[in-house]
C-alpha atoms as a PDB file:
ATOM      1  CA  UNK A   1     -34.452  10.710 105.793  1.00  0.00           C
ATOM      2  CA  UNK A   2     -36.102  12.482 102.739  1.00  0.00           C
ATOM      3  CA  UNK A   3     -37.601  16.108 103.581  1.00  0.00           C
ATOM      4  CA  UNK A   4     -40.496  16.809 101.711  1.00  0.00           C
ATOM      5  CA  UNK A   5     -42.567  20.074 101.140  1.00  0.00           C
ATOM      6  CA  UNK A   6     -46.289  19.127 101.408  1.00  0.00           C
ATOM      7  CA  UNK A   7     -49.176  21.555 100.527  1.00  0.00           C
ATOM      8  CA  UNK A   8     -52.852  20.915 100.981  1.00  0.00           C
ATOM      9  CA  UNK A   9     -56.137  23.100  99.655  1.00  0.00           C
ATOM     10  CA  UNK A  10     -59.068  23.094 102.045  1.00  0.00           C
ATOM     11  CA  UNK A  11     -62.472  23.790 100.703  1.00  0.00           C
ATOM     12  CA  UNK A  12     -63.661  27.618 100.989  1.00  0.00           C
ATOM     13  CA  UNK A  13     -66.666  27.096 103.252  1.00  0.00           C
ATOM     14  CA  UNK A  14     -64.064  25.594 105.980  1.00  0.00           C
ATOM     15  CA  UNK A  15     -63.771  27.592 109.596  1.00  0.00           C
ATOM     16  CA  UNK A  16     -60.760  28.837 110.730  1.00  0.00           C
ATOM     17  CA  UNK A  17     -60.954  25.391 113.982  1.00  0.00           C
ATOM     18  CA  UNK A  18     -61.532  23.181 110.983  1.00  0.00           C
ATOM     19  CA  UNK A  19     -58.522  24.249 109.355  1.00  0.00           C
ATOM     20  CA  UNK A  20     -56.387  24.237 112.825  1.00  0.00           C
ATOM     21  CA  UNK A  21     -58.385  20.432 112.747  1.00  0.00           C
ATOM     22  CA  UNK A  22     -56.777  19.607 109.680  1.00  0.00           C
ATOM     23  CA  UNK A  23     -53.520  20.873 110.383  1.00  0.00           C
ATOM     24  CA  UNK A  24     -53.467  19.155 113.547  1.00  0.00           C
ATOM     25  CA  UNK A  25     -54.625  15.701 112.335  1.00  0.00           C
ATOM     26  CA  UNK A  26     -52.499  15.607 109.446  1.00  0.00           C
ATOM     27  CA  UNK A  27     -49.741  16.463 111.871  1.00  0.00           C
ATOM     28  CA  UNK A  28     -50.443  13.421 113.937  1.00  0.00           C
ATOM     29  CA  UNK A  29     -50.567  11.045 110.737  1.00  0.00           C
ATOM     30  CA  UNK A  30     -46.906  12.312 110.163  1.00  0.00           C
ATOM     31  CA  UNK A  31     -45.420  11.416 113.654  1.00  0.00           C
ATOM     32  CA  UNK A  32     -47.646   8.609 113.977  1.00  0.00           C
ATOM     33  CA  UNK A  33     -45.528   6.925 110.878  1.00  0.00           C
ATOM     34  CA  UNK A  34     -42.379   7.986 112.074  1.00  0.00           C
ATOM     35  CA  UNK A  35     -41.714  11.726 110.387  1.00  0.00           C
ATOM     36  CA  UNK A  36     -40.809  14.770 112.121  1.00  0.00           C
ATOM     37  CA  UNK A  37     -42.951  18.319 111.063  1.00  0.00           C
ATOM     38  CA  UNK A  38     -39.738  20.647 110.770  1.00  0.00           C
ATOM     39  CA  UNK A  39     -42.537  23.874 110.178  1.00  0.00           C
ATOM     40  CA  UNK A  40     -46.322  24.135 109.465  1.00  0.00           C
ATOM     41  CA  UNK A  41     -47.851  27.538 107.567  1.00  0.00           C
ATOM     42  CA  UNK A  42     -51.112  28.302 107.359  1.00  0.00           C
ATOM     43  CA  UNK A  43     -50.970  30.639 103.912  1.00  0.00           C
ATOM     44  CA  UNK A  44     -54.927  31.672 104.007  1.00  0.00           C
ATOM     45  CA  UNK A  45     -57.917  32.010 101.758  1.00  0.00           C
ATOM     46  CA  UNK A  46     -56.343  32.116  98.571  1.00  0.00           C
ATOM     47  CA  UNK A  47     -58.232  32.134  95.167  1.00  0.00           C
ATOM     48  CA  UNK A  48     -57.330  29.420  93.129  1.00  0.00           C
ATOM     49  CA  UNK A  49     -56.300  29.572  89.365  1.00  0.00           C
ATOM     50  CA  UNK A  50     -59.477  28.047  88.300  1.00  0.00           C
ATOM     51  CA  UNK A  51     -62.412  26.311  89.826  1.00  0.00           C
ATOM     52  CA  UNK A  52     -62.003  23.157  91.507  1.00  0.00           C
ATOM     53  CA  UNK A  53     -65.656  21.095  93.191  1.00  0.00           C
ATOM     54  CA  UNK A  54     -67.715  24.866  92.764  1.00  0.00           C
ATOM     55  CA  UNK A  55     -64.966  26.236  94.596  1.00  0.00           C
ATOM     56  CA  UNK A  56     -62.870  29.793  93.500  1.00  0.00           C
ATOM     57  CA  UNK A  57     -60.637  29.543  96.728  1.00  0.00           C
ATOM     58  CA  UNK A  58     -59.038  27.029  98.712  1.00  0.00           C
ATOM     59  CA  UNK A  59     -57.429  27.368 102.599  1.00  0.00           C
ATOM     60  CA  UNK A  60     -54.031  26.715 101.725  1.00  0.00           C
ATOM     61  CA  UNK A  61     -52.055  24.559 104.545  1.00  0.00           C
ATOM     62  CA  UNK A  62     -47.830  24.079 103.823  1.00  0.00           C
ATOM     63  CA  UNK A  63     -45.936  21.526 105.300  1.00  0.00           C
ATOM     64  CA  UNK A  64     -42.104  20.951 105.766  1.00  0.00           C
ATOM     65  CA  UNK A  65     -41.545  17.250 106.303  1.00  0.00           C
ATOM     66  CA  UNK A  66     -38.938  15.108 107.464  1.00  0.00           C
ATOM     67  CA  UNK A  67     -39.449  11.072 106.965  1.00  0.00           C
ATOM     68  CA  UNK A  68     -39.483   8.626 104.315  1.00  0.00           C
ATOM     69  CA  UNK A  69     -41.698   7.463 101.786  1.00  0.00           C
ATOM     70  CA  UNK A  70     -44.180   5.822 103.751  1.00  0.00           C
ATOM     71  CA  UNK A  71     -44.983   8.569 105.700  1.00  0.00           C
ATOM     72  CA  UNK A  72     -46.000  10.338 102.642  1.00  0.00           C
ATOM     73  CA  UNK A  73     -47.762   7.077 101.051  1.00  0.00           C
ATOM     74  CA  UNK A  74     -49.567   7.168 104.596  1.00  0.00           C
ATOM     75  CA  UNK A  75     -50.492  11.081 104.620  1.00  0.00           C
ATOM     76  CA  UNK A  76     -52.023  11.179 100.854  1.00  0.00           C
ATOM     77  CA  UNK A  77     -53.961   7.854 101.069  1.00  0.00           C
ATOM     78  CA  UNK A  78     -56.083   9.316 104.267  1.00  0.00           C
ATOM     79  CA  UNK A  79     -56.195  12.871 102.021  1.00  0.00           C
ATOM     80  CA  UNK A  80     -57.242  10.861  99.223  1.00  0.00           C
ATOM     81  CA  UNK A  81     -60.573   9.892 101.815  1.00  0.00           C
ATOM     82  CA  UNK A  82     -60.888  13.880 103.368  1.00  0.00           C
ATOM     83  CA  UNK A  83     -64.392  15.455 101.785  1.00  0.00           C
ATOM     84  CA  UNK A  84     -63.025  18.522 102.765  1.00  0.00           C
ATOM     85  CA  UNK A  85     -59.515  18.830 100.993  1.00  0.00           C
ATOM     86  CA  UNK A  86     -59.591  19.870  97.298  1.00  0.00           C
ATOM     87  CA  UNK A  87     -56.326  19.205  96.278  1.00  0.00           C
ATOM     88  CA  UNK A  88     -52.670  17.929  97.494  1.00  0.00           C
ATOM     89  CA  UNK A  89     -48.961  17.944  96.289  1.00  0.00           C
ATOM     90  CA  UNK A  90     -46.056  16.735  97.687  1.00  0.00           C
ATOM     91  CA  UNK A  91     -42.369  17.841  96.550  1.00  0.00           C
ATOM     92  CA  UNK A  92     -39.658  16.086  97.458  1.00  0.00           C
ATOM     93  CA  UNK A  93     -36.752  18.885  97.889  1.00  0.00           C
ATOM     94  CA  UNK A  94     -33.120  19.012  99.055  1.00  0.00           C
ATOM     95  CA  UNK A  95     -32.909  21.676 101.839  1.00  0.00           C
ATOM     96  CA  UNK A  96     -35.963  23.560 103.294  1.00  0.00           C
ATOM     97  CA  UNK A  97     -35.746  27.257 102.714  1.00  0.00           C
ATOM     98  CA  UNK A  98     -36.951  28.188 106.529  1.00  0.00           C
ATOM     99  CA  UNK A  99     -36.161  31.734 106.283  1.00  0.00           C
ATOM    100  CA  UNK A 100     -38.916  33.400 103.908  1.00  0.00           C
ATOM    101  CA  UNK A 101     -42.253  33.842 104.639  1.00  0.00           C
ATOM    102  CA  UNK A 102     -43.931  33.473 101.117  1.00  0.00           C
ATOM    103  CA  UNK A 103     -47.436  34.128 101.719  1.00  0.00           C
ATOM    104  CA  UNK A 104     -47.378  36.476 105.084  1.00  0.00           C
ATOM    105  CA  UNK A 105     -49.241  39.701 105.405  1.00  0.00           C
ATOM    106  CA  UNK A 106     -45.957  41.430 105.932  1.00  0.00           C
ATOM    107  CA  UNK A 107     -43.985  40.429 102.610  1.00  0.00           C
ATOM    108  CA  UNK A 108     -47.192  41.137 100.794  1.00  0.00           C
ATOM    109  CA  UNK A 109     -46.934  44.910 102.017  1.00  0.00           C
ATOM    110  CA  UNK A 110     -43.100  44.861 101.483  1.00  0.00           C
ATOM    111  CA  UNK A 111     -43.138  44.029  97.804  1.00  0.00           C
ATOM    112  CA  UNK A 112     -45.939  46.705  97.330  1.00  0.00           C
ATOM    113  CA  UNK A 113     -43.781  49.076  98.629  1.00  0.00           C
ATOM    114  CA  UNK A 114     -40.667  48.464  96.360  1.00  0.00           C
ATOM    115  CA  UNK A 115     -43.156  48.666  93.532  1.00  0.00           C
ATOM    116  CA  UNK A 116     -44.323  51.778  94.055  1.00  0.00           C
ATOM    117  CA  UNK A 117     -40.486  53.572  94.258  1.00  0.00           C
END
């Protein structure tokens, strides 16, 4: 089994149930073809780097995934079809770093902190 970290960009205009709706069908692809979700994040509104479809942000969804290939294959070819995904990317990596919380309100405050001492 391959683990695989797997992030997807939602449109802007998307509610927070269509997001939980995205999360949870793209949850069911992966067990439906055999994978395992090892941990799902839900990072926010996030403005992206430049625009993508008239969008400036993107709900960012993040994936840890444990399968093979074909559950990835599977997963991008019905993104590939979503209207309301702007992007996708899929790393393969060799251990999932489960610990930090990259994107959470709380290490956000944190590092704002240290910067100001």
């Amino acid at each position: 089994m391959n683990l695989y970290e797997h992030t997807i960009i939602a449109k802007q205009d998307a509610s927070p149930s269509e997001v939980k709706q995205l999360t949870e069908k793209y949850s069911k692809i992966v067990e439906k073809n055999q994978g395992e979700i090892i941990k799902t994040e839900n990072w926010g509104l996030l403005n992206l780097s430049y625009i993508i479809k008239k969008n400036r942000k993107g709900s960012y969804i993040h994936f840890k995934i444990k399968g093979d290939g074909s559950v990835i294959a599977e997963l991008e070819k019905n993104e590939s079809l979503d209207k309301k995904l702007l992007r996708y990317l899929t790393v393969r990596v060799k251990k999932f770093d489960l610990d930090t919380e990259y994107f959470s309100k709380k290490s956000l405050n944190d590092k704002k902190e240290i910067t100001k001492n």
